[in-house]
Every structure is written in C-alpha cells, then in structure tokens.
C-alpha atoms as a PDB file:
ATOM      1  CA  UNK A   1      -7.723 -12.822  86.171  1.00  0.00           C
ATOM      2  CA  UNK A   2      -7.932 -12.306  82.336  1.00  0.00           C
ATOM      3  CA  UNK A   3      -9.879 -13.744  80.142  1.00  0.00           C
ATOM      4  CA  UNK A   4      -9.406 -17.510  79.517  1.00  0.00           C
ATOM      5  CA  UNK A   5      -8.068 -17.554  76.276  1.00  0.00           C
ATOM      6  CA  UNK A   6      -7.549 -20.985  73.319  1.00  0.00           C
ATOM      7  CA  UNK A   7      -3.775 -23.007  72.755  1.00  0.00           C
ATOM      8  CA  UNK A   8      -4.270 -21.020  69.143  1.00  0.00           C
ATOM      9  CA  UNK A   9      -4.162 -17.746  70.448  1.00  0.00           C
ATOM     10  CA  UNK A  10      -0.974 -18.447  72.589  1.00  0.00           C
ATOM     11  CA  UNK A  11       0.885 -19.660  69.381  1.00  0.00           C
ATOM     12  CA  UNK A  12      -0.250 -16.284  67.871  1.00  0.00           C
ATOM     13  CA  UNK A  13       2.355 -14.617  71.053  1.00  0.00           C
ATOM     14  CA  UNK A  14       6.281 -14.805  69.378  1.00  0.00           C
ATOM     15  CA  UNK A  15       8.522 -14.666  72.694  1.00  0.00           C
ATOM     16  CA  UNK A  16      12.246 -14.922  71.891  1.00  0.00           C
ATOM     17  CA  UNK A  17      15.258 -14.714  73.914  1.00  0.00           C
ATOM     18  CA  UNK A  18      17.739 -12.409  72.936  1.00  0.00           C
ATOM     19  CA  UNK A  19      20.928 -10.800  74.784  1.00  0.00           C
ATOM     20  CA  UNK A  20      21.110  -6.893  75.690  1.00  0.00           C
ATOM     21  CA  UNK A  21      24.044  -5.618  73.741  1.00  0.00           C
ATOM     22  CA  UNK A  22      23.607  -1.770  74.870  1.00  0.00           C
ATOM     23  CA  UNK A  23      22.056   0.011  77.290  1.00  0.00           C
ATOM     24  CA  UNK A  24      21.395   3.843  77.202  1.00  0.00           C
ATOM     25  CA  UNK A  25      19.149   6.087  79.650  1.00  0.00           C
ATOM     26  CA  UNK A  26      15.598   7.629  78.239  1.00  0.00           C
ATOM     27  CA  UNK A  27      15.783  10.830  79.204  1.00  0.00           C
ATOM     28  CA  UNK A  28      12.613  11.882  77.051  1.00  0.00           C
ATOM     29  CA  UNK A  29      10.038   8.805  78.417  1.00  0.00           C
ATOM     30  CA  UNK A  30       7.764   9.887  80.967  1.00  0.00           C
ATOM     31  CA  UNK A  31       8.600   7.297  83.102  1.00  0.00           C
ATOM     32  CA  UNK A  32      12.234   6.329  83.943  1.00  0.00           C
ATOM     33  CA  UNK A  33      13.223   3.882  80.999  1.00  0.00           C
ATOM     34  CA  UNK A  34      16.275   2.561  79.419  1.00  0.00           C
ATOM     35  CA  UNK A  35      16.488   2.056  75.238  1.00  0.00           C
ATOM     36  CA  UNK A  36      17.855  -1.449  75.118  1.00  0.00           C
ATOM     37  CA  UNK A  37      19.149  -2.932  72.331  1.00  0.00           C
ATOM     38  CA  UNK A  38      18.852  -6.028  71.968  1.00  0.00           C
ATOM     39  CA  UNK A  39      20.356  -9.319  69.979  1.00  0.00           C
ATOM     40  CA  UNK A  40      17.848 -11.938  68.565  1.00  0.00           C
ATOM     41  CA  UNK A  41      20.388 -13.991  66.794  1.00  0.00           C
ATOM     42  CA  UNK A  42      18.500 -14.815  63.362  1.00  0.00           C
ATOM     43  CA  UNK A  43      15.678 -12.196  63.587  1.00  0.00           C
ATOM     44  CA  UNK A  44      18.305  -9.456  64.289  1.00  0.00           C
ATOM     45  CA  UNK A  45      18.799  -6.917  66.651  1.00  0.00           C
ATOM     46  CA  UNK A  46      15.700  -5.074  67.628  1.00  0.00           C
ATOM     47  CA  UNK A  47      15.392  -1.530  70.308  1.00  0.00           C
ATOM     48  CA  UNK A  48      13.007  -1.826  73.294  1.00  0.00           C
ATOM     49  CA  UNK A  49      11.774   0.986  76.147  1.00  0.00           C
ATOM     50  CA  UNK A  50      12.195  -0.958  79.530  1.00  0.00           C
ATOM     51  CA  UNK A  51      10.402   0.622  82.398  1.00  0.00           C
ATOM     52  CA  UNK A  52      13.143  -1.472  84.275  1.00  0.00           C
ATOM     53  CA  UNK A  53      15.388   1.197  86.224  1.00  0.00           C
ATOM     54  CA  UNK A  54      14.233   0.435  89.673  1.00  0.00           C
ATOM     55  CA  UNK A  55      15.927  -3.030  90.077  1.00  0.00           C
ATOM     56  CA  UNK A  56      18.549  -2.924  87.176  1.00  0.00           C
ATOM     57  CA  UNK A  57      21.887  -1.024  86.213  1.00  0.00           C
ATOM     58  CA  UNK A  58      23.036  -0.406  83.039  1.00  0.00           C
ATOM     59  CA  UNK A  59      25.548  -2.810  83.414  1.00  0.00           C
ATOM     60  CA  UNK A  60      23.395  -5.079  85.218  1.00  0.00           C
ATOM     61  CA  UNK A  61      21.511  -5.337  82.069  1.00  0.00           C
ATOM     62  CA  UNK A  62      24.514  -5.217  79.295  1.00  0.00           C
ATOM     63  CA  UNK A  63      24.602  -8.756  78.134  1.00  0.00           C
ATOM     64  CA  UNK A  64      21.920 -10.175  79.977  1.00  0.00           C
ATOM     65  CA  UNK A  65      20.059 -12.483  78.259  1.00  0.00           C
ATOM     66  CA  UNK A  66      15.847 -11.462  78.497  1.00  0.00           C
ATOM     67  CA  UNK A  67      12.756 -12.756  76.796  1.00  0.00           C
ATOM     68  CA  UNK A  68      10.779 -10.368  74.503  1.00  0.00           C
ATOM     69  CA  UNK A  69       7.613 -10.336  72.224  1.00  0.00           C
ATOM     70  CA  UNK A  70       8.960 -10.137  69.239  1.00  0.00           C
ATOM     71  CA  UNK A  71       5.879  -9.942  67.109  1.00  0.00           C
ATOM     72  CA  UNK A  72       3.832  -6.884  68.306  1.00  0.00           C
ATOM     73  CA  UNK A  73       3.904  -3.713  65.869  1.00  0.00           C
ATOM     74  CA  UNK A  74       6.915  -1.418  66.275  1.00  0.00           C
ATOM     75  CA  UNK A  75       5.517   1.585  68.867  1.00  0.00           C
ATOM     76  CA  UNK A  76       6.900   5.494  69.656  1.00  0.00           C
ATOM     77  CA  UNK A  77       7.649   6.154  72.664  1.00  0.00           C
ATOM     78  CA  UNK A  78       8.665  10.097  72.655  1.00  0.00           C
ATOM     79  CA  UNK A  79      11.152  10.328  69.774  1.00  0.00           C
ATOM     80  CA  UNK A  80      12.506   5.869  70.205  1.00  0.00           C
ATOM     81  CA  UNK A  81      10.860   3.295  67.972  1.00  0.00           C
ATOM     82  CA  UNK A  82      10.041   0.624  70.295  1.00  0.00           C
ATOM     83  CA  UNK A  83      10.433  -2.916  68.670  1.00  0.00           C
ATOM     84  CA  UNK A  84       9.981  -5.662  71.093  1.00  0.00           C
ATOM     85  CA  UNK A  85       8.144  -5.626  74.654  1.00  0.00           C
ATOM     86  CA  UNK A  86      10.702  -7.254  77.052  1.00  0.00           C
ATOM     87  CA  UNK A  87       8.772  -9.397  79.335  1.00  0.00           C
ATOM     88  CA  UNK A  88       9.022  -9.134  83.197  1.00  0.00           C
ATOM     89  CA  UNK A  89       6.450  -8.826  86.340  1.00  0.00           C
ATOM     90  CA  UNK A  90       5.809  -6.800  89.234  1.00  0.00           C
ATOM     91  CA  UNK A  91       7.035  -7.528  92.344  1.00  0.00           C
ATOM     92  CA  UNK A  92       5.135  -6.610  95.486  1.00  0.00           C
ATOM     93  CA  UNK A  93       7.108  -2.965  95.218  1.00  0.00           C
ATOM     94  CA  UNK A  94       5.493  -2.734  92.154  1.00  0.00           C
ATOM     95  CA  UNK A  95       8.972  -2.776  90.490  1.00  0.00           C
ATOM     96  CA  UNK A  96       9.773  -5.134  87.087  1.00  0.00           C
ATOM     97  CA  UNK A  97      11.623  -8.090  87.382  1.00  0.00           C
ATOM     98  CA  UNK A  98      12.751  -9.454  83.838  1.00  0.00           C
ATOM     99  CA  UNK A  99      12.059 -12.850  82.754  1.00  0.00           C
ATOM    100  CA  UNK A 100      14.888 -14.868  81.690  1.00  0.00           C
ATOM    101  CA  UNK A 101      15.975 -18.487  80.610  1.00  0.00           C
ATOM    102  CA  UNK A 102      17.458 -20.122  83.936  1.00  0.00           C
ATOM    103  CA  UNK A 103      20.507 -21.420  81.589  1.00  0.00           C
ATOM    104  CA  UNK A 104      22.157 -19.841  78.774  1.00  0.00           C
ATOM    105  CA  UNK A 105      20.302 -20.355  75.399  1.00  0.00           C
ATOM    106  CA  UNK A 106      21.177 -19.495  71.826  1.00  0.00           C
ATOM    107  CA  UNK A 107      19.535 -15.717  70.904  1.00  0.00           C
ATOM    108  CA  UNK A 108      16.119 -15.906  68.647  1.00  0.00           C
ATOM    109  CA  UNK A 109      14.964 -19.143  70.456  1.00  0.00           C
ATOM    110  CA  UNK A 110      11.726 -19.110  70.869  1.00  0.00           C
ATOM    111  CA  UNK A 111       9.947 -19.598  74.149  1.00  0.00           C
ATOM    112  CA  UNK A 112       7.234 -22.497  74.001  1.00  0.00           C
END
C-alpha cells in the first residue's frame, strides 16, 4: 500500500476523460506502445504512450473514450512527446486494462 496521502493532494491529480481519435504503433518505445491521440474537448487534444497492446487493437481503441492525467509535465519517450498518462491497472496477467466512464460523457470532464 502507498502512502496515505490528504483530500488536498488528490485535488492536486487533474484526471479528464477524453476520446482516442488516432491510434498509431511505437515502433521506437522499448516496450510495445501505441501513440494515442487523444480528444479532451476544451483542453484540446493531447498525445500519450500507452503500454496497452496486450489487451487492445488499434481499432479497439479508436474512439474509445479513456481517463487520463492531464496535469503531469509533458515526457519523451524515444523521439514522442508524451502529454497525458492514460490511466488503467494490471490485471493478474500483468496486462493494462484502461479505465473508462461506464456511460458516455462529454470530453475534458473531469473525474472527481
């Protein structure tokens, strides 16, 4: 378990739901990846890396609707600005499985 942590430093965590609008393989991460590109409605369209290519298909993914971080600072990843950190957890294969809204919401709400 991680450290227990205050209500103020949760606020301080932006997660947003936005919609994947294109998918393209990563040839260059060191781990198999997809660049995802992503709609947040109002804050724009940001780029993640997604270590997600176990469970999901590019089309799978192509306007899927995900939950991201929206407010950690932009990192490389080989020669792709990563924007966002799409959220997801480990499932007892040790593979990601993306966290999502369980109905359709409006892209750049934020998750509370």
């Amino acid at each position: 378990m991680k450290p227990e942590i205050t209500f103020d430093d949760f606020l301080k965590v932006d997660i947003r739901i936005g919609t994947i609008i294109e998918v393209n393989d990563f040839p260059k991460a060191k781990k198999p990846a997809y660049q995802l590109t992503i709609d947040f409605g109002g804050l724009g369209i940001k780029k993640s890396s997604a270590q997600i290519t176990d469970l999901y298909s590019k089309k799978d993914l192509l306007n899927k609707q995900v939950s991201a971080i929206v407010n950690f600072k932009p990192r490389q990843i080989a020669n792709f600005i990563s924007e966002v950190l799409v959220v997801g957890i480990y499932n007892t294969n040790g593979n990601v499985v993306l966290l999502q809204a369980s109905k359709k919401v409006k892209n750049g709400e934020q998750v509370s």
